[in-house]
C-alpha atoms as a PDB file:
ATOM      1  CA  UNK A   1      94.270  99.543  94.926  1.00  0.00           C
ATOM      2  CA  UNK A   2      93.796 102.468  92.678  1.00  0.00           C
ATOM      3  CA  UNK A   3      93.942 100.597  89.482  1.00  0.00           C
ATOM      4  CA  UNK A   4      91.175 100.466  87.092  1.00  0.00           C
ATOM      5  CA  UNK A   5      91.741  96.612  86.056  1.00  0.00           C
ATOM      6  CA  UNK A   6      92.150  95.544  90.346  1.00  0.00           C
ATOM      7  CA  UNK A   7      88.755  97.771  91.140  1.00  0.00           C
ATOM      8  CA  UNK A   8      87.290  95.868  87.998  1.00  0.00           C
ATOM      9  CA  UNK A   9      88.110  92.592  89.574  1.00  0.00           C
ATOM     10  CA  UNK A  10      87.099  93.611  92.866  1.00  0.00           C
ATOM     11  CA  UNK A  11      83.317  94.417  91.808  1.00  0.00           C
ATOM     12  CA  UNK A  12      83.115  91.435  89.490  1.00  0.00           C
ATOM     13  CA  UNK A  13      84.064  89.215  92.772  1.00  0.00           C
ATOM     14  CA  UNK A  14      81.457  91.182  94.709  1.00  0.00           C
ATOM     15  CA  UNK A  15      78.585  90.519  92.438  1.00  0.00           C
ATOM     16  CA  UNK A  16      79.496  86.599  91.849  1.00  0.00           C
ATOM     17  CA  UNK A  17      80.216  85.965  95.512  1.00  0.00           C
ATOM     18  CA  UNK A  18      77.787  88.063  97.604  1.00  0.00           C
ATOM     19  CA  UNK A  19      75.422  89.657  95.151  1.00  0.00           C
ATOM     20  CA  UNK A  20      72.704  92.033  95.440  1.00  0.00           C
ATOM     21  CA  UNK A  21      70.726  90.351  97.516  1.00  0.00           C
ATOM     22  CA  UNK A  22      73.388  89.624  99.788  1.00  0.00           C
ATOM     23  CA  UNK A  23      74.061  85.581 101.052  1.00  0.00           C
ATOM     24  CA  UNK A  24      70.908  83.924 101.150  1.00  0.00           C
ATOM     25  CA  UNK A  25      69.970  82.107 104.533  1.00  0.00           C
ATOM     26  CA  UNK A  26      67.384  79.866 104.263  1.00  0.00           C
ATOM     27  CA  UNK A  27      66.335  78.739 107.867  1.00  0.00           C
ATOM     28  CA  UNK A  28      65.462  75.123 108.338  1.00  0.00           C
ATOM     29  CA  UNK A  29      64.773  73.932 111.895  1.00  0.00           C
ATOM     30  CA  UNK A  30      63.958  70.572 112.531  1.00  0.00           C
ATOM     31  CA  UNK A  31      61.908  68.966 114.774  1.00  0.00           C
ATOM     32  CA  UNK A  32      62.428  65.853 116.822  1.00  0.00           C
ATOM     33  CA  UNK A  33      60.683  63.735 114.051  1.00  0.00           C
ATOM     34  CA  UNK A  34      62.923  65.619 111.668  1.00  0.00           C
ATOM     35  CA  UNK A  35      60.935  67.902 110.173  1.00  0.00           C
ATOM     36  CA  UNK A  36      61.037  71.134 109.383  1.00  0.00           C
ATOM     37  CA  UNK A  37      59.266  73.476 112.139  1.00  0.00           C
ATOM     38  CA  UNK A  38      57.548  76.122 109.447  1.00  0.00           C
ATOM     39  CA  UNK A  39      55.979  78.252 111.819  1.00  0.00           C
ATOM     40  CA  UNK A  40      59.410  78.688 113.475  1.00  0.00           C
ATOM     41  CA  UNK A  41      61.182  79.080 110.207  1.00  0.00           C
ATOM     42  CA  UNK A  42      59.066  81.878 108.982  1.00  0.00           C
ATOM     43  CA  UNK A  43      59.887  83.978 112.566  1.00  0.00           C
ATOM     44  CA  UNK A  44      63.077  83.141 112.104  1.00  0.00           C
ATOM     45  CA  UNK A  45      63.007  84.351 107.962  1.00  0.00           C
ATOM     46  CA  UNK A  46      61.197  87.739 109.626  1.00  0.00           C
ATOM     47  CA  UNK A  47      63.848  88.632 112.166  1.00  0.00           C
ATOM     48  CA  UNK A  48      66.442  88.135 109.770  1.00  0.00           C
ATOM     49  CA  UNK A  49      65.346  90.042 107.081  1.00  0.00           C
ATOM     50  CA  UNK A  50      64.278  93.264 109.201  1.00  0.00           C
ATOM     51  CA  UNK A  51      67.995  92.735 111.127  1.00  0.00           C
ATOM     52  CA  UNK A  52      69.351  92.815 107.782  1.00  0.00           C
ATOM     53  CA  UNK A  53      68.009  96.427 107.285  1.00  0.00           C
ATOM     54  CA  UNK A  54      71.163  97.531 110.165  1.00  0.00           C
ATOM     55  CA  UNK A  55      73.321  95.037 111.726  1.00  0.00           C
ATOM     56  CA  UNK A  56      76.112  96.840 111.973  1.00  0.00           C
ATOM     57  CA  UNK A  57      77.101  99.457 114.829  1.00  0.00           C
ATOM     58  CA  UNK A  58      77.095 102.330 112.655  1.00  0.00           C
ATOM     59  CA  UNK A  59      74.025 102.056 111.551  1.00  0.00           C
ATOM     60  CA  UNK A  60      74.861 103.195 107.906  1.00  0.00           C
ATOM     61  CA  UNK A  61      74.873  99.857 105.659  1.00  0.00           C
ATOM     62  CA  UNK A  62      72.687  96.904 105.250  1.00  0.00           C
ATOM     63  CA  UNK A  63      73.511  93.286 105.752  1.00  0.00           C
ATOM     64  CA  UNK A  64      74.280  92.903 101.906  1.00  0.00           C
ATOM     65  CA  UNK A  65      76.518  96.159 102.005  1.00  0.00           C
ATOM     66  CA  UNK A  66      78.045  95.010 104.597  1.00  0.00           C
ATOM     67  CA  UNK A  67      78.682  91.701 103.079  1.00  0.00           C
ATOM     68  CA  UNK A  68      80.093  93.536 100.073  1.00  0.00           C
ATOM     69  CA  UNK A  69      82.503  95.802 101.557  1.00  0.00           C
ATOM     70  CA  UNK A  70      83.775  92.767 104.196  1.00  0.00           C
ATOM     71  CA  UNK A  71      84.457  90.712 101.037  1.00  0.00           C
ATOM     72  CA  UNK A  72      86.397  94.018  98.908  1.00  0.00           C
ATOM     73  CA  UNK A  73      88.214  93.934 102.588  1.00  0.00           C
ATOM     74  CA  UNK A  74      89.571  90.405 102.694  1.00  0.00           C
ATOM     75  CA  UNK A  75      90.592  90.319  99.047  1.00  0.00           C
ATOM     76  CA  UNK A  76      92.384  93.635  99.202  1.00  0.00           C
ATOM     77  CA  UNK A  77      93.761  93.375 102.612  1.00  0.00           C
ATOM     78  CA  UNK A  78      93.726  89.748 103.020  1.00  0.00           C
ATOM     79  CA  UNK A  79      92.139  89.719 106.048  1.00  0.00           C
ATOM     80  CA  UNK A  80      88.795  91.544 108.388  1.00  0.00           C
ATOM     81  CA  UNK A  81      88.017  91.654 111.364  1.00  0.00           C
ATOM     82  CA  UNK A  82      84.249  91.965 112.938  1.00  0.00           C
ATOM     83  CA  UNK A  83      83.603  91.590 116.636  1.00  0.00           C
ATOM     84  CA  UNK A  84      80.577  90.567 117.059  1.00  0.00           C
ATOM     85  CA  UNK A  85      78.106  92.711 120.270  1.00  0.00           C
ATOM     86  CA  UNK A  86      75.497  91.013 121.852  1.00  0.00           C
ATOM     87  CA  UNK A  87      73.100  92.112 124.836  1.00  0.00           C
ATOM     88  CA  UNK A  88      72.703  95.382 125.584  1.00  0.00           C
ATOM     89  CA  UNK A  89      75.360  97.864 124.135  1.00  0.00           C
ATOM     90  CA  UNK A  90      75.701 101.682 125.186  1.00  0.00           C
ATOM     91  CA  UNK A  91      74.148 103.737 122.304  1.00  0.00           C
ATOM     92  CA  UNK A  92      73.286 100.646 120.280  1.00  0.00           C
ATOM     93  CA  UNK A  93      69.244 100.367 119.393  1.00  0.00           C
ATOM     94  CA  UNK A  94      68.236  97.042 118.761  1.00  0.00           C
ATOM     95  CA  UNK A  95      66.712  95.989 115.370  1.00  0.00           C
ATOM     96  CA  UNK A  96      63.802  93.833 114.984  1.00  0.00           C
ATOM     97  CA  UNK A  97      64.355  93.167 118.605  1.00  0.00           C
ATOM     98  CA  UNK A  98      67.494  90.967 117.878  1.00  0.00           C
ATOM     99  CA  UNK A  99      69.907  92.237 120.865  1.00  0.00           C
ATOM    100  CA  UNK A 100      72.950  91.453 118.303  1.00  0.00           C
ATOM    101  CA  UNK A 101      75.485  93.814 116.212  1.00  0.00           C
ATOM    102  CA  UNK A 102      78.778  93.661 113.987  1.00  0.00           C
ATOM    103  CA  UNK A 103      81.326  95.970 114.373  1.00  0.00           C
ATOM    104  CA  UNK A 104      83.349  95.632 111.099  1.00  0.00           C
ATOM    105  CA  UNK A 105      87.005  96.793 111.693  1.00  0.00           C
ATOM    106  CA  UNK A 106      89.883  96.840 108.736  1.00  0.00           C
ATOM    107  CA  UNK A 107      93.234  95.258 109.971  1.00  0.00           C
ATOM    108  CA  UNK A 108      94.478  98.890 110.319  1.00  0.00           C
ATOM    109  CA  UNK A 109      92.748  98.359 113.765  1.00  0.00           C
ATOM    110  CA  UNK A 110      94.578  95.473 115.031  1.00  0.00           C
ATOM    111  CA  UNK A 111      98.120  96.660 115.429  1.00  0.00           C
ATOM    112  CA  UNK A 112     101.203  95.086 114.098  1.00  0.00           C
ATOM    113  CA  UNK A 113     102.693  94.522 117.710  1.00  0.00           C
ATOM    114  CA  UNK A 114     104.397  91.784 118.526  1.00  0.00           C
ATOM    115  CA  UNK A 115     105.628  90.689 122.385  1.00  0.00           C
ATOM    116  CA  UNK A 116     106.887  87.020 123.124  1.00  0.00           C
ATOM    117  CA  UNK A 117     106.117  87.470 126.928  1.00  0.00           C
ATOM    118  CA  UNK A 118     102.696  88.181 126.646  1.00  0.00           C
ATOM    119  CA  UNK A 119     102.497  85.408 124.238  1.00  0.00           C
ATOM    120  CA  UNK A 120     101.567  88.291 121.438  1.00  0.00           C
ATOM    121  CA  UNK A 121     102.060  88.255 117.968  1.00  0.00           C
ATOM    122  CA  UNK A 122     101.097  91.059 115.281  1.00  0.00           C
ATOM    123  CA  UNK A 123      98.560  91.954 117.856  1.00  0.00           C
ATOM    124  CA  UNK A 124      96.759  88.430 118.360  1.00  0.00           C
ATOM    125  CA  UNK A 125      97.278  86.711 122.091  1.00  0.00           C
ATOM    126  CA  UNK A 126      98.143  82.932 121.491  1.00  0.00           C
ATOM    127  CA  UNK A 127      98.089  80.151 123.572  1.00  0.00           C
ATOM    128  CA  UNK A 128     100.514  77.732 123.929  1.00  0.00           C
ATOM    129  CA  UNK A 129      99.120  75.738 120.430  1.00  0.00           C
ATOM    130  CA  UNK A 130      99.242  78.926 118.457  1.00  0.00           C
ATOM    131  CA  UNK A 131      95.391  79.270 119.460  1.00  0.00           C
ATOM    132  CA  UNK A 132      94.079  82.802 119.405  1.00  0.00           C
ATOM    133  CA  UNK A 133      92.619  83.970 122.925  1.00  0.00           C
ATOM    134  CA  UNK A 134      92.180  87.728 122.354  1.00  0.00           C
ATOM    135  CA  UNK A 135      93.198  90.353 120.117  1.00  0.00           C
ATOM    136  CA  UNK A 136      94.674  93.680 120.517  1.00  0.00           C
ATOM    137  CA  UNK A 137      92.653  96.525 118.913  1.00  0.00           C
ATOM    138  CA  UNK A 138      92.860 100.170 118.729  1.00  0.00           C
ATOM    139  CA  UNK A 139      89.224 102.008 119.883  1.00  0.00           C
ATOM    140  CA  UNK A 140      89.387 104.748 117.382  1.00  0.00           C
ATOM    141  CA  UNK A 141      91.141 104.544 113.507  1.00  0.00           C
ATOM    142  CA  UNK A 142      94.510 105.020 114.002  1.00  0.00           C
ATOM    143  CA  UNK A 143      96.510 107.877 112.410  1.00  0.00           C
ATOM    144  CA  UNK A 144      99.780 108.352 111.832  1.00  0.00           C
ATOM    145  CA  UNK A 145     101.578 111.068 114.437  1.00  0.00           C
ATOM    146  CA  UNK A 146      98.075 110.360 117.128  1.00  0.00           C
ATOM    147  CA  UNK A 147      98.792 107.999 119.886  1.00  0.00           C
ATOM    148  CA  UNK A 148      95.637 105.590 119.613  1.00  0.00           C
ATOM    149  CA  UNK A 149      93.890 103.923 122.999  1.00  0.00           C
ATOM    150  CA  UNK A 150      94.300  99.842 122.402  1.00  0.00           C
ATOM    151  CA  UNK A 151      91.595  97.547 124.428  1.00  0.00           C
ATOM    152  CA  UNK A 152      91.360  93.658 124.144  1.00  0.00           C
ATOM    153  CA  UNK A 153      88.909  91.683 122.593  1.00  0.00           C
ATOM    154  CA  UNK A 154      88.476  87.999 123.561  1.00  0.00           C
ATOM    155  CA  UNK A 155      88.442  85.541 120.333  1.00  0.00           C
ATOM    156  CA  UNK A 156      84.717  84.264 121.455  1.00  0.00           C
ATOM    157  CA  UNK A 157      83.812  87.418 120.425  1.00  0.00           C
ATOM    158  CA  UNK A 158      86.031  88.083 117.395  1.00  0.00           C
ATOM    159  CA  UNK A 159      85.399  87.122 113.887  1.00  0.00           C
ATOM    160  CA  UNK A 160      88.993  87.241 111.858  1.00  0.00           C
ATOM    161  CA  UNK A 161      88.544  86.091 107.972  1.00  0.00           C
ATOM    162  CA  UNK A 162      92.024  86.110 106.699  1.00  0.00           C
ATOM    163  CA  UNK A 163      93.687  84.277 103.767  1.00  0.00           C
ATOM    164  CA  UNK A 164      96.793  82.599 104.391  1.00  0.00           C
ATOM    165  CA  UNK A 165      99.644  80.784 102.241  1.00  0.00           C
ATOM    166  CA  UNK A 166     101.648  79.373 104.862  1.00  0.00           C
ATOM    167  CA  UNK A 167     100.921  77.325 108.264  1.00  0.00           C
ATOM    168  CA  UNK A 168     101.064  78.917 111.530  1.00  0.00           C
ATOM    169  CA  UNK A 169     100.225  82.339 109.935  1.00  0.00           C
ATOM    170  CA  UNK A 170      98.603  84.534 112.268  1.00  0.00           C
ATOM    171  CA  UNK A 171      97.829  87.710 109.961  1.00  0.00           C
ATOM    172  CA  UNK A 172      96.274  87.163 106.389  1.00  0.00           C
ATOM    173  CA  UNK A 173      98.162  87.930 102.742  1.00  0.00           C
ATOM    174  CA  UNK A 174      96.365  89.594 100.428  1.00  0.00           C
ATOM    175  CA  UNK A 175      94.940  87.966  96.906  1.00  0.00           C
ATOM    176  CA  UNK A 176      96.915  90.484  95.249  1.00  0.00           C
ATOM    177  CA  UNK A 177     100.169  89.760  96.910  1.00  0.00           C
ATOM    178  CA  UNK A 178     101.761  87.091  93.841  1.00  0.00           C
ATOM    179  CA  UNK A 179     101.215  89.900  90.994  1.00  0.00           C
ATOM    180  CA  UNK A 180     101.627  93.163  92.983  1.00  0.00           C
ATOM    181  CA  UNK A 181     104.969  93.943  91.138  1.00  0.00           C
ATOM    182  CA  UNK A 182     103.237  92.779  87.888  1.00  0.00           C
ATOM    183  CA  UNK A 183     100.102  95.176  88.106  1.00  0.00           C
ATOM    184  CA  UNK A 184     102.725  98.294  88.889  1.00  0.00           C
ATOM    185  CA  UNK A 185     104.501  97.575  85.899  1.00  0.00           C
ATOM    186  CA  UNK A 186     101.698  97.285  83.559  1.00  0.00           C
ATOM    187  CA  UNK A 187     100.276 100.812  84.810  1.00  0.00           C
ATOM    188  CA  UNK A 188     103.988 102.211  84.701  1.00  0.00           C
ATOM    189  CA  UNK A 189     103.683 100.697  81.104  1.00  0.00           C
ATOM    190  CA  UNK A 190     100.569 101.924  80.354  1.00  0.00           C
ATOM    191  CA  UNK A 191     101.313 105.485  81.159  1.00  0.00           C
ATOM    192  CA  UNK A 192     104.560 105.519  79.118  1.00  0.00           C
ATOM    193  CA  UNK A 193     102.211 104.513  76.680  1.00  0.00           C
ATOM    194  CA  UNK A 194      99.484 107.441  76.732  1.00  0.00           C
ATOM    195  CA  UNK A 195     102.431 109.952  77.109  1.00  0.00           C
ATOM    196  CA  UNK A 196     104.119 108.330  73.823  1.00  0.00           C
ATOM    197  CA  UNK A 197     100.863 109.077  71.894  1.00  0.00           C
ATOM    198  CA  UNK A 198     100.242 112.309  72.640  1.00  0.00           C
ATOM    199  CA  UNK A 199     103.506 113.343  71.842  1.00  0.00           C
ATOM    200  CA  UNK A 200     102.683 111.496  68.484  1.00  0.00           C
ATOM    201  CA  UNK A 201      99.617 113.425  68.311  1.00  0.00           C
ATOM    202  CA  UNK A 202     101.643 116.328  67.671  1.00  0.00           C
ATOM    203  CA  UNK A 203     102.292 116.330  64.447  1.00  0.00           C
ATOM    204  CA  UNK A 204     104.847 118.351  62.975  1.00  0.00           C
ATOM    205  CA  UNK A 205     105.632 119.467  59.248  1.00  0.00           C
ATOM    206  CA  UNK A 206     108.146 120.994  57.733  1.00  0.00           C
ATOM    207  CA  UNK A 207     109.038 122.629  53.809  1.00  0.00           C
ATOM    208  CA  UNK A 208     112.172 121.279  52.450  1.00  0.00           C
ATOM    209  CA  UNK A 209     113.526 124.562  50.618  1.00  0.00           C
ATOM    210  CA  UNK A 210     114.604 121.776  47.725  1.00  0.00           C
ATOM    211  CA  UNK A 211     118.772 122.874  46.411  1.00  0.00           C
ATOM    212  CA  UNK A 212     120.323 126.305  46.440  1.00  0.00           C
ATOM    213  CA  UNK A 213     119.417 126.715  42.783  1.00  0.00           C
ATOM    214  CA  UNK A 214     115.532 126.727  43.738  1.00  0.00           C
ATOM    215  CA  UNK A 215     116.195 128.573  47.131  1.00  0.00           C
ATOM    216  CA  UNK A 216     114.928 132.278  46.399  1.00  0.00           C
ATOM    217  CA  UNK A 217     115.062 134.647  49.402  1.00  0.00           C
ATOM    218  CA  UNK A 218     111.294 135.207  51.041  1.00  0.00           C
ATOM    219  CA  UNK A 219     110.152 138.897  51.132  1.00  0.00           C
ATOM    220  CA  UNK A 220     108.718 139.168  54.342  1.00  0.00           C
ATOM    221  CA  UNK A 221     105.252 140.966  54.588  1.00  0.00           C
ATOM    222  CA  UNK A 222     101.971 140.036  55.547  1.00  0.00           C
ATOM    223  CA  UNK A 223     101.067 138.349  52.133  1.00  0.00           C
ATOM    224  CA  UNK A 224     103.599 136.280  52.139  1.00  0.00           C
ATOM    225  CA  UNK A 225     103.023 134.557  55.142  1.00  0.00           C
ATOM    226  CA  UNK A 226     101.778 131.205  55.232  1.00  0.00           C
ATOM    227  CA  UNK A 227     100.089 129.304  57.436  1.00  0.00           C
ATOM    228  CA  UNK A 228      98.760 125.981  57.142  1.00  0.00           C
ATOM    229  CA  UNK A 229      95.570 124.396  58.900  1.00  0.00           C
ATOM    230  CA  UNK A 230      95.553 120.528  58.458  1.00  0.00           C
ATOM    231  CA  UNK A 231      91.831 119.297  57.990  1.00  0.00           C
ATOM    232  CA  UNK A 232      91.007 115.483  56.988  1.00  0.00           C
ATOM    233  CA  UNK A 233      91.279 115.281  52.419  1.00  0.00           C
ATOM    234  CA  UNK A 234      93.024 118.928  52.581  1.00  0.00           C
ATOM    235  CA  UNK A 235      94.708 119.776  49.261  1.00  0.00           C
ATOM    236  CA  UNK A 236      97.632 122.202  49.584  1.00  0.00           C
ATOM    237  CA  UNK A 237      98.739 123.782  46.497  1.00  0.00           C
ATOM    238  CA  UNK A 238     100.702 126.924  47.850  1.00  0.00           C
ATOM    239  CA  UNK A 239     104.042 125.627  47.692  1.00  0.00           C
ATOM    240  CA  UNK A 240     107.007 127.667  45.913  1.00  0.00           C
ATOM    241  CA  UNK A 241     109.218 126.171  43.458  1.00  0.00           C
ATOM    242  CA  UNK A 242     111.824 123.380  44.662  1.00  0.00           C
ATOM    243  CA  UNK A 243     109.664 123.565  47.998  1.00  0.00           C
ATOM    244  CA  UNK A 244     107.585 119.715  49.130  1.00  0.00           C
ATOM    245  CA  UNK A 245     106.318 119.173  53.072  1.00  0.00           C
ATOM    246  CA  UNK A 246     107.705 116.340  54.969  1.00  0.00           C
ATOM    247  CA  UNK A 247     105.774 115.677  58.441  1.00  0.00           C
ATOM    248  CA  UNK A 248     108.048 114.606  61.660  1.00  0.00           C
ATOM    249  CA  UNK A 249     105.960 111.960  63.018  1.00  0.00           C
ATOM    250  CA  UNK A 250     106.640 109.546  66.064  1.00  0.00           C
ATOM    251  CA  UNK A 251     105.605 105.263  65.159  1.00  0.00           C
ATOM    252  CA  UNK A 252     104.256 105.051  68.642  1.00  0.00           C
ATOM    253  CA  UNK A 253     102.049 104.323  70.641  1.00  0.00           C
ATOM    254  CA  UNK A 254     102.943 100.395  70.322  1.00  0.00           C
ATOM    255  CA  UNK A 255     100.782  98.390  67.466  1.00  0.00           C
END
């Protein structure tokens, strides 16, 4: 959304749910007497924090970036996806040692595609209960006017945060979706609103001549032009007989 007040929202909601820092994880693993096994916890504190440097496929954002711009996705969009790689991956170095990725995907990757004998809908496979079994995604971004190569993903290995209003929804809404209409209206509103005041800026004045008895024809020559530069306190005192200034001015914008 291109709107200062939504971007606004959108950071504030980053910084209160994810943070700098990213979600904290604080490993606890127990022990059979139930307590908690510290030498194992602190490995498990060091792998995590140097995979947190680059989970992701790309390689270009840490696990709190990541978090971030997952979050910005499912609020915008309503939903994400992320399939998750594990093992050994063509091209994919492994961090810390941790054989384990996240591919983050928008929902531009998994089409819209719907076909009720394939037991598809809006590109998610279902079972018989409405349980997703795979999904349908495109290998490359898809643009418009470029046919895109589709391969399937099985659930196990999907991750699909989506928001829903309704049950049996298989796509997410967006957080936005109950005051879309409301949001274009205020910035329609708010640009009829800048455009009204700078036409008010532009002031305009104007000598009222005063009645025909006053009126005395002008002799036109260099000295007796007149030209008038407005400057905050100015005192103008070169006004003829029956002659006063009256300014056209505009009551906008809006108290």
């Amino acid at each position: 959304m291109n709107h200062d007040l939504v971007i606004g929202v959108f950071d504030k909601l980053e910084e209160r749910v994810i943070g700098a820092k990213g979600i904290i994880v604080e490993p606890q693993p127990l022990l059979k007497n139930g307590g908690v096994a510290t030498e194992l916890a602190m490995i498990i504190r060091r792998l995590w924090a140097e995979w947190s440097v680059s989970p992701d496929v790309t390689g270009q954002h840490t696990r709190p970036m990541l978090e971030r711009l997952l979050l910005r996705t499912w609020l915008r969009d309503g939903e994400v996806f992320a399939q998750m790689v594990r093992g050994a991956g063509a091209g994919l170095a492994r961090t810390a040692g941790v054989p384990f990725w996240l591919e983050a995907m928008e929902p531009d990757f998994v089409p819209m595609l719907s076909d009720e004998s394939a037991g598809m809908n809006q590109g998610v496979f279902l079972d018989k209960w409405g349980r997703p079994k795979k999904y349908l995604v495109y290998k490359n971004y898809p643009v418009p006017g470029r046919q895109s190569e589709t391969k399937e993903i099985a659930a196990e290995n999907m991750v699909h945060l989506k928001f829903t209003r309704r049950l049996h929804q298989t796509r997410g809404t967006s957080m936005l979706s109950g005051v879309l209409i409301r949001i274009s209206a205020l910035k329609e509103y708010e640009d009829s609103e800048l455009v009204a005041a700078r036409v008010a800026a532009a002031l305009g004045l104007y000598i009222r001549k005063g009645d025909g008895q006053d009126y005395e024809e002008p002799v036109t020559n260099k000295d007796n032009d007149r030209e008038l530069h407005i400057t905050p306190g100015i005192i103008y005192d070169d006004l003829r007989k029956g002659e006063d200034i009256g300014m056209v001015k505009s009551d906008r914008p809006n108290p």
